[in-house]
N, C-alpha and C. Protein backbone atom coordinates (compact mmCIF):
# COMPACT_ATOMS: atom_id res chain seq x y z
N UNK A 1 122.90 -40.36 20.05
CA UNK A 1 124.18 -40.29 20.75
C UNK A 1 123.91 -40.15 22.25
N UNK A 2 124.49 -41.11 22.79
CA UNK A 2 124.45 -40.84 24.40
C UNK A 2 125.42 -39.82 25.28
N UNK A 3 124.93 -38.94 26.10
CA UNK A 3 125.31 -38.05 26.67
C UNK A 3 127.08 -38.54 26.99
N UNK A 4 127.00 -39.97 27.42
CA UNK A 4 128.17 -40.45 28.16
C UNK A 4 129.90 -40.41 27.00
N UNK A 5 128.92 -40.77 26.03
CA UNK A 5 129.57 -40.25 24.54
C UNK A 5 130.00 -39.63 24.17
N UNK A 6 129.01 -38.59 24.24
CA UNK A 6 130.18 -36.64 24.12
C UNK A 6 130.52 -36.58 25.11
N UNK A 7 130.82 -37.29 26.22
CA UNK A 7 131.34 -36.46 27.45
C UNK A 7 132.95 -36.04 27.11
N UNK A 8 133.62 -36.83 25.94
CA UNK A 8 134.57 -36.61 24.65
C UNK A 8 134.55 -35.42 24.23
N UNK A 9 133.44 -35.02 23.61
CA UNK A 9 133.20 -33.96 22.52
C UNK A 9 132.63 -32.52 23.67
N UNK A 10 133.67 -31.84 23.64
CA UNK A 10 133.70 -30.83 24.56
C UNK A 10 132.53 -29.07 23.97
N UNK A 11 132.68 -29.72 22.58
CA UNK A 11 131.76 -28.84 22.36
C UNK A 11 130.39 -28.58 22.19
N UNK A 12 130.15 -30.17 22.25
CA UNK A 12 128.54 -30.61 22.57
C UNK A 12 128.16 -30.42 23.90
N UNK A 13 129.01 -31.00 24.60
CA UNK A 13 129.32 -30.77 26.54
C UNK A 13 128.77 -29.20 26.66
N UNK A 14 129.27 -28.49 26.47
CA UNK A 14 129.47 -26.89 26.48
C UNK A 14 128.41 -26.42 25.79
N UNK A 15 127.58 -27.07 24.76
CA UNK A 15 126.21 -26.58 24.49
C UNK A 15 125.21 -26.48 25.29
N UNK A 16 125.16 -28.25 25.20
CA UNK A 16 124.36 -28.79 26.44
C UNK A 16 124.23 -28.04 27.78
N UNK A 17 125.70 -27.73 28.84
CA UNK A 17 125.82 -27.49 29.73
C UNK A 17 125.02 -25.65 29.57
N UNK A 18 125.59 -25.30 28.51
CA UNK A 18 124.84 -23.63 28.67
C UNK A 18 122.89 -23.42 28.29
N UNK A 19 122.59 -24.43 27.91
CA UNK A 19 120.87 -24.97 27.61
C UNK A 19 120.70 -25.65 29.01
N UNK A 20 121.09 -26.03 29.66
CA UNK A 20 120.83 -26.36 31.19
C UNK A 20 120.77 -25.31 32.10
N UNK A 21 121.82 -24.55 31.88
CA UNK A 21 121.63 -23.32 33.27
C UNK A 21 120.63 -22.33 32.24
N UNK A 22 120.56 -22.10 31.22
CA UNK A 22 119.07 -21.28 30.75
C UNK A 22 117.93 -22.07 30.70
N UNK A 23 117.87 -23.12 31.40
CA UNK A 23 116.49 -24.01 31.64
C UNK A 23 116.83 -23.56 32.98
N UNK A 24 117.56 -23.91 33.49
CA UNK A 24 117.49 -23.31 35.33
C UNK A 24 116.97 -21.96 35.59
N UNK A 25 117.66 -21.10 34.62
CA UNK A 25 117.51 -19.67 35.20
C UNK A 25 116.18 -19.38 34.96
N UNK A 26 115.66 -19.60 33.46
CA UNK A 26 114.45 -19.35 32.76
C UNK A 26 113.15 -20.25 33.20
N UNK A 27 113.12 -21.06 33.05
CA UNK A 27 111.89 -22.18 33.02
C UNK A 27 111.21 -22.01 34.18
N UNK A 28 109.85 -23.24 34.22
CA UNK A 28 109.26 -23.23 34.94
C UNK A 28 109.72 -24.34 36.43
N UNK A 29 109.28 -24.09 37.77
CA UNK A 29 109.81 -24.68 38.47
C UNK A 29 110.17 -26.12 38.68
N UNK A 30 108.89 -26.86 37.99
CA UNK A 30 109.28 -27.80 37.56
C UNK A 30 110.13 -28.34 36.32
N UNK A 31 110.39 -28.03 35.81
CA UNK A 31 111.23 -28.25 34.26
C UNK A 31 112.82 -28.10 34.94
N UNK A 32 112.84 -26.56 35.66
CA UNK A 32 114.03 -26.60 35.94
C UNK A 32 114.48 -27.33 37.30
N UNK A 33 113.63 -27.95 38.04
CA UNK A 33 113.77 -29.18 39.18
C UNK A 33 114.49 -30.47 38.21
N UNK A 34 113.23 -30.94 37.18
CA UNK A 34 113.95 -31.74 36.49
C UNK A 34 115.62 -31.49 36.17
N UNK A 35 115.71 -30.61 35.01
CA UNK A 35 116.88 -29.95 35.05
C UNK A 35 118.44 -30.37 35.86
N UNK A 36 117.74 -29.64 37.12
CA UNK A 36 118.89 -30.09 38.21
C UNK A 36 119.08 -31.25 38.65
N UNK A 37 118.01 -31.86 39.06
CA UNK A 37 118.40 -33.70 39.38
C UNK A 37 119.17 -34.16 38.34
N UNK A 38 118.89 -34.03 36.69
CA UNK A 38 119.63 -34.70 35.70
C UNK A 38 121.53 -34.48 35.83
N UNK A 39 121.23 -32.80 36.00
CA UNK A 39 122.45 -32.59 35.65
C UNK A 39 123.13 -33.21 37.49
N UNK A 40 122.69 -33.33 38.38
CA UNK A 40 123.08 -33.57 40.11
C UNK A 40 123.95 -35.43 39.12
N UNK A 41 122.81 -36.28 38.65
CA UNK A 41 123.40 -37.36 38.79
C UNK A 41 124.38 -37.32 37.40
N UNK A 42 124.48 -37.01 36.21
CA UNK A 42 125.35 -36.52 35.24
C UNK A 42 126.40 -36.39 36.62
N UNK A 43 126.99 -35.39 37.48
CA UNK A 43 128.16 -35.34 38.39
C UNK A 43 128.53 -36.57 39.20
N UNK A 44 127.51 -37.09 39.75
CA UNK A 44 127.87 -37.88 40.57
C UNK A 44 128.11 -39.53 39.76
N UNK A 45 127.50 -39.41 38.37
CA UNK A 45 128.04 -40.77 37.78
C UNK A 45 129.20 -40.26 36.83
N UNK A 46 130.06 -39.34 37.42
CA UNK A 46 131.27 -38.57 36.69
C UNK A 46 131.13 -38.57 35.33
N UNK A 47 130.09 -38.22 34.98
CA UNK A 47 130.11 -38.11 33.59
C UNK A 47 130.45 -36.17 32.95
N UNK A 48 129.78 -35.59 33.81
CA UNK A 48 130.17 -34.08 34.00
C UNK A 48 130.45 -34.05 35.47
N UNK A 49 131.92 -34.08 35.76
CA UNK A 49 132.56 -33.50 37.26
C UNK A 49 133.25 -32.39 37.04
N UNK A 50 132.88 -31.36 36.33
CA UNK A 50 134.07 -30.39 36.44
C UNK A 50 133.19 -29.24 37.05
N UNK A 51 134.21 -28.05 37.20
CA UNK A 51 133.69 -26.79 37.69
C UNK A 51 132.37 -26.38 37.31
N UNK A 52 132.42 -26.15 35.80
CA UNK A 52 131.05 -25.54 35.26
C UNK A 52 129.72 -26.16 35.72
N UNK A 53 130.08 -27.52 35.81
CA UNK A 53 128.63 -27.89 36.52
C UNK A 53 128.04 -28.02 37.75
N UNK A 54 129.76 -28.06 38.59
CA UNK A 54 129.30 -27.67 39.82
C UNK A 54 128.83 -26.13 40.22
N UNK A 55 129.01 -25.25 38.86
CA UNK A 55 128.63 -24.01 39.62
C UNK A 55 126.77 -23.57 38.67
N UNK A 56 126.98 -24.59 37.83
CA UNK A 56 125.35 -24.68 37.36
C UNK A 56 124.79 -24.76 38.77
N UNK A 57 125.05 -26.31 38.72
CA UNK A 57 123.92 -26.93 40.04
C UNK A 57 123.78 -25.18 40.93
N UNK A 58 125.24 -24.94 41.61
CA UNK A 58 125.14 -23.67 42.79
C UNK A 58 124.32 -22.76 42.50
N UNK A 59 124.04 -22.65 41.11
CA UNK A 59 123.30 -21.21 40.73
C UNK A 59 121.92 -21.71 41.35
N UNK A 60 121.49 -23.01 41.49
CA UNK A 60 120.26 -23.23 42.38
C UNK A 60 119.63 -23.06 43.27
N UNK A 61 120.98 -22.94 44.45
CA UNK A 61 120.74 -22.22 45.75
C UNK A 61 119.83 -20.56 45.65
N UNK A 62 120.02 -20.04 44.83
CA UNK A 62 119.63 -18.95 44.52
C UNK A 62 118.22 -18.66 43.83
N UNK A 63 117.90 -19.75 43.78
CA UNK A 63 116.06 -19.87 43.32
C UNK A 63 115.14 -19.42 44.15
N UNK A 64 114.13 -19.33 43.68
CA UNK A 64 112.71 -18.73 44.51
C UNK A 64 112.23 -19.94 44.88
N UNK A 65 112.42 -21.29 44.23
CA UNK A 65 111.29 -22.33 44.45
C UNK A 65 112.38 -23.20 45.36
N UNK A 66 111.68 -23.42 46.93
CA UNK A 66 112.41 -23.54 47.89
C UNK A 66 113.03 -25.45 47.65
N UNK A 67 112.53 -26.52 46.70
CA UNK A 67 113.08 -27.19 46.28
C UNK A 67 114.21 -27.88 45.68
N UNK A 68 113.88 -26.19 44.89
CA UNK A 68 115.67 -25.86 44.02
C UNK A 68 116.48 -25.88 44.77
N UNK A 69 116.25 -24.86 45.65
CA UNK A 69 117.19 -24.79 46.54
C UNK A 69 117.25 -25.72 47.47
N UNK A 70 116.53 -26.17 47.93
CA UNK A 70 117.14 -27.46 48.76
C UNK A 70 117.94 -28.73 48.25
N UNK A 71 117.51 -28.87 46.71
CA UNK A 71 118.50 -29.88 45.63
C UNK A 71 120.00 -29.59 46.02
N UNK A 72 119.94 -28.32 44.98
CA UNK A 72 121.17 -27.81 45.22
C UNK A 72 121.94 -27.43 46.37
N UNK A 73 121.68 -27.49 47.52
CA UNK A 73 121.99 -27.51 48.81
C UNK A 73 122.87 -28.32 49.22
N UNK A 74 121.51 -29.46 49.25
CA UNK A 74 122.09 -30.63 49.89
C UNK A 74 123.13 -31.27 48.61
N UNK A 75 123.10 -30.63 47.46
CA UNK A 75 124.34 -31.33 46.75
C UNK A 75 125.34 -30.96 46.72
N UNK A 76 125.71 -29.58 47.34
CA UNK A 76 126.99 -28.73 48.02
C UNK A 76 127.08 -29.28 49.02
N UNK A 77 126.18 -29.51 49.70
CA UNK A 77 126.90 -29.96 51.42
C UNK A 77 127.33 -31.73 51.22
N UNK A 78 126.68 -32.29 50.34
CA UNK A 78 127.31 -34.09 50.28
C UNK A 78 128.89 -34.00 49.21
N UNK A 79 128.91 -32.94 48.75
CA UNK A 79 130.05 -33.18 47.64
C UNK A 79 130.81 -32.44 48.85
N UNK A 80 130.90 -31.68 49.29
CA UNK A 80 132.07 -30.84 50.30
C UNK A 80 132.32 -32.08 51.43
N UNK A 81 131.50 -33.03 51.76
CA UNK A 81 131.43 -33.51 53.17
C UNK A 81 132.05 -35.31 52.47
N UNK A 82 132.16 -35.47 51.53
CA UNK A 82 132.56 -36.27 50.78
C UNK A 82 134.12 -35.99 50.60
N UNK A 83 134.11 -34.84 50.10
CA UNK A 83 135.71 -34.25 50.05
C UNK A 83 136.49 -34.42 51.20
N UNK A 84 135.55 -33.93 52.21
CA UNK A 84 136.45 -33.86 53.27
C UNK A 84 136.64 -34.95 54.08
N UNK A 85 135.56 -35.80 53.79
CA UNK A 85 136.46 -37.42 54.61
C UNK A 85 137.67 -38.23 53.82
N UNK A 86 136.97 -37.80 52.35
CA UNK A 86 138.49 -38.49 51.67
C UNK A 86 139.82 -37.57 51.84
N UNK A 87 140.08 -36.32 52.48
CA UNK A 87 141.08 -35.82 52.86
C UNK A 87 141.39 -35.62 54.03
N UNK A 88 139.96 -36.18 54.92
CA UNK A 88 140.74 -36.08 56.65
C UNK A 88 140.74 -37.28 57.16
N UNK A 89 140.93 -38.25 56.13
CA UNK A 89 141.69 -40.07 56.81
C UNK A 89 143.27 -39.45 56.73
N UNK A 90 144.17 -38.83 55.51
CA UNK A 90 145.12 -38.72 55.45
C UNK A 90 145.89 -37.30 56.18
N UNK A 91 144.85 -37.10 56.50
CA UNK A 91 145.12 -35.82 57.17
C UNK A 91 144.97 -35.84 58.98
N UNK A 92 144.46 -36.47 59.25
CA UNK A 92 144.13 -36.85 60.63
C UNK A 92 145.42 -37.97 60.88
N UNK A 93 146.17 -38.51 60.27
CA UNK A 93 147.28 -39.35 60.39
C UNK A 93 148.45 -38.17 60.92
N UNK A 94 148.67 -37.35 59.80
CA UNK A 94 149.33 -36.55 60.13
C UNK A 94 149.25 -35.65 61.18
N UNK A 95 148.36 -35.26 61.82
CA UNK A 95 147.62 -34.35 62.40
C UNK A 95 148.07 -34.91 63.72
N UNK A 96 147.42 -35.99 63.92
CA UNK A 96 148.33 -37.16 64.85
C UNK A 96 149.51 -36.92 65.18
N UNK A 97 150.33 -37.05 64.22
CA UNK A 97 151.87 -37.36 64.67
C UNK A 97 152.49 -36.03 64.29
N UNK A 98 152.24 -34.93 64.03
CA UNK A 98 152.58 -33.75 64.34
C UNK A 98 151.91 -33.22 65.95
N UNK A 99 151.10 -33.83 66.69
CA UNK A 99 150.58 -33.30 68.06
C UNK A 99 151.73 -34.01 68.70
N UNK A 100 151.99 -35.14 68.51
CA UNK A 100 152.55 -36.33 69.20
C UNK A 100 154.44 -35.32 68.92
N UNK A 101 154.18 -35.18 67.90
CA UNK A 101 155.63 -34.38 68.16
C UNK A 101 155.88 -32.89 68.84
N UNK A 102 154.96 -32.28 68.47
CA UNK A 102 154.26 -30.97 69.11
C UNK A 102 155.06 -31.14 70.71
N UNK A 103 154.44 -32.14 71.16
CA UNK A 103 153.92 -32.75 72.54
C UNK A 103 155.63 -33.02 73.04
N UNK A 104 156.13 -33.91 72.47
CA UNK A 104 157.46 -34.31 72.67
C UNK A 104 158.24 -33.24 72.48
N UNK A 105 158.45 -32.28 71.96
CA UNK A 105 159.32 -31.30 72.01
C UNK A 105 158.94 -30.54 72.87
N UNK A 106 157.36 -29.75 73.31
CA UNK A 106 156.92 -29.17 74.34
C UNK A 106 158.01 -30.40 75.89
N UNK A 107 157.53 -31.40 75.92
CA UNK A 107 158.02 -31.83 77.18
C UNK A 107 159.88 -31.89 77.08
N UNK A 108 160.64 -31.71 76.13
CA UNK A 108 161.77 -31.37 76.38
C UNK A 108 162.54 -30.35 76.68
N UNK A 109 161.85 -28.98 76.21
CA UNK A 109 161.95 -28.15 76.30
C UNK A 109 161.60 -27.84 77.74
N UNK A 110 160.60 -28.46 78.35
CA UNK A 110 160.31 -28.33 79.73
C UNK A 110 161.61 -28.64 80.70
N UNK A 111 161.48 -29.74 80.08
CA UNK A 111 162.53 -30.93 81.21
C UNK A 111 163.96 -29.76 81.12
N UNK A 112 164.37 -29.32 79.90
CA UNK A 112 165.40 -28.54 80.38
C UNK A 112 165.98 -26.83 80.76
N UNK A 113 164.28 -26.65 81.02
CA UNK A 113 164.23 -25.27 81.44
C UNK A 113 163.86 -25.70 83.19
N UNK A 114 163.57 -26.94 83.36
CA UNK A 114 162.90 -26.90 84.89
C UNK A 114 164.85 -27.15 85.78
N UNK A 115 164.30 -26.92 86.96
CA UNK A 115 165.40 -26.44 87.66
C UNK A 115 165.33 -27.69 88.85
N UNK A 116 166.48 -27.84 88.98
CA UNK A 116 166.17 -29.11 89.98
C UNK A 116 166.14 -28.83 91.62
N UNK A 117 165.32 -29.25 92.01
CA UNK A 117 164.93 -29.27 93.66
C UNK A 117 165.69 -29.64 94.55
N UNK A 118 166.56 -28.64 95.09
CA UNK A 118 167.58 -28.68 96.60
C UNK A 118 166.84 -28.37 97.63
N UNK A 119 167.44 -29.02 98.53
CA UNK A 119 166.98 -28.46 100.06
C UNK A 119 167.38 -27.00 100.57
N UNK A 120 165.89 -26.85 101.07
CA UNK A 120 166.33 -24.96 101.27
C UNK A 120 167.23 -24.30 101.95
N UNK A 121 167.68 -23.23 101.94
CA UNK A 121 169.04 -23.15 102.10
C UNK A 121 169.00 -22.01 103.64
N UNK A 122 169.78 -21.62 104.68
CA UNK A 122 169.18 -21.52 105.91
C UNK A 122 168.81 -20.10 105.38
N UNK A 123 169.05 -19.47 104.46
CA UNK A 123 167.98 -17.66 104.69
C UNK A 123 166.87 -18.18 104.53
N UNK A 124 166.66 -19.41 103.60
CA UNK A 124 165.07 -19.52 103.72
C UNK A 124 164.53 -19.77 104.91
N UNK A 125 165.18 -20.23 105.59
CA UNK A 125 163.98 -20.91 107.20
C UNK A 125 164.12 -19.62 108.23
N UNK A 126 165.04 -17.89 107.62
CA UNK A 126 165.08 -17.19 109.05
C UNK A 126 164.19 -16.42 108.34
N UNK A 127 163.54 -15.55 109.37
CA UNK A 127 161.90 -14.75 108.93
C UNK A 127 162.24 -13.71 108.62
N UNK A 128 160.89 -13.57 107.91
CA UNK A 128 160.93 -12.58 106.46
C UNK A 128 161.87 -11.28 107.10
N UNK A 129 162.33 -10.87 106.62
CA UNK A 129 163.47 -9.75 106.76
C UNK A 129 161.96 -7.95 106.75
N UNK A 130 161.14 -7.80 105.94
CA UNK A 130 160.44 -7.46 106.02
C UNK A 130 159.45 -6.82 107.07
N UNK A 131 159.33 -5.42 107.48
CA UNK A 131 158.55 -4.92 108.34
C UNK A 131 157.00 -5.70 108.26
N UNK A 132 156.77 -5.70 109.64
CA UNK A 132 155.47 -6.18 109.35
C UNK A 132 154.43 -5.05 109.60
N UNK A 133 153.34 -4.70 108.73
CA UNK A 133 152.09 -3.75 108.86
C UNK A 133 151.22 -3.78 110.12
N UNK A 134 151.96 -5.16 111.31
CA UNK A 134 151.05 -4.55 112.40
C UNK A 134 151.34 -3.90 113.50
């Protein structure tokens, strides 16, 4: 039976997936390197995309063998940085045209708090009324 097969059968999934993170936690550094690459592309060919395996892989970061942890690293930082371009094309649209409105209401609000410019009126041109300190 191919893995892609039970990806159906949730209770084979859920075997499997708990014999993976006790090969991670337990094994030797290599076994559980293997381990993680399998289960890294299992996610990324969506065959296991859910939580549990993204928090397998994470338990990697937390290894002694500085490999592990760099697997699992760099597979938090490409899945987060992945996320976030597919949500800041649609989000940067908006982002846009909420500044652009931001902007337009800032300058109306201006325009009708500003006061309009008369010619000065004659107390302004007679001198300062004010003692002077010398």
């Amino acid at each position: 039976m191919c893995i892609r097969d039970s990806s159906k059968n949730h209770a084979i999934n859920k075997t499997i997936k708990n014999l993976m993170f006790e090969i991670l936690k337990n094994n030797s550094d290599t076994i559980a390197k293997k381990c993680l690459v399998i289960m890294i592309e299992l996610y990324k060919s969506n065959v296991w995309n859910d939580e549990k395996t993204v928090n397998i892989i994470a338990n990697g970061c937390f290894s002694d063998n500085a490999k592990i942890v760099f697997l699992a690293c760099k597979f938090l930082i490409d899945t987060t940085q992945n996320l976030r371009t597919d949500n800041d094309s649609s989000d940067d649209e908006e982002a846009e045209k909420k500044i652009v409105a931001d902007t337009a209401k800032k300058s109306i609000i201006k325009a009708k708090n500003c006061l309009l410019y008369t010619s000065p009126s004659p107390r302004d041109r007679q001198k300062s009324r004010m003692p002077s300190s010398a």
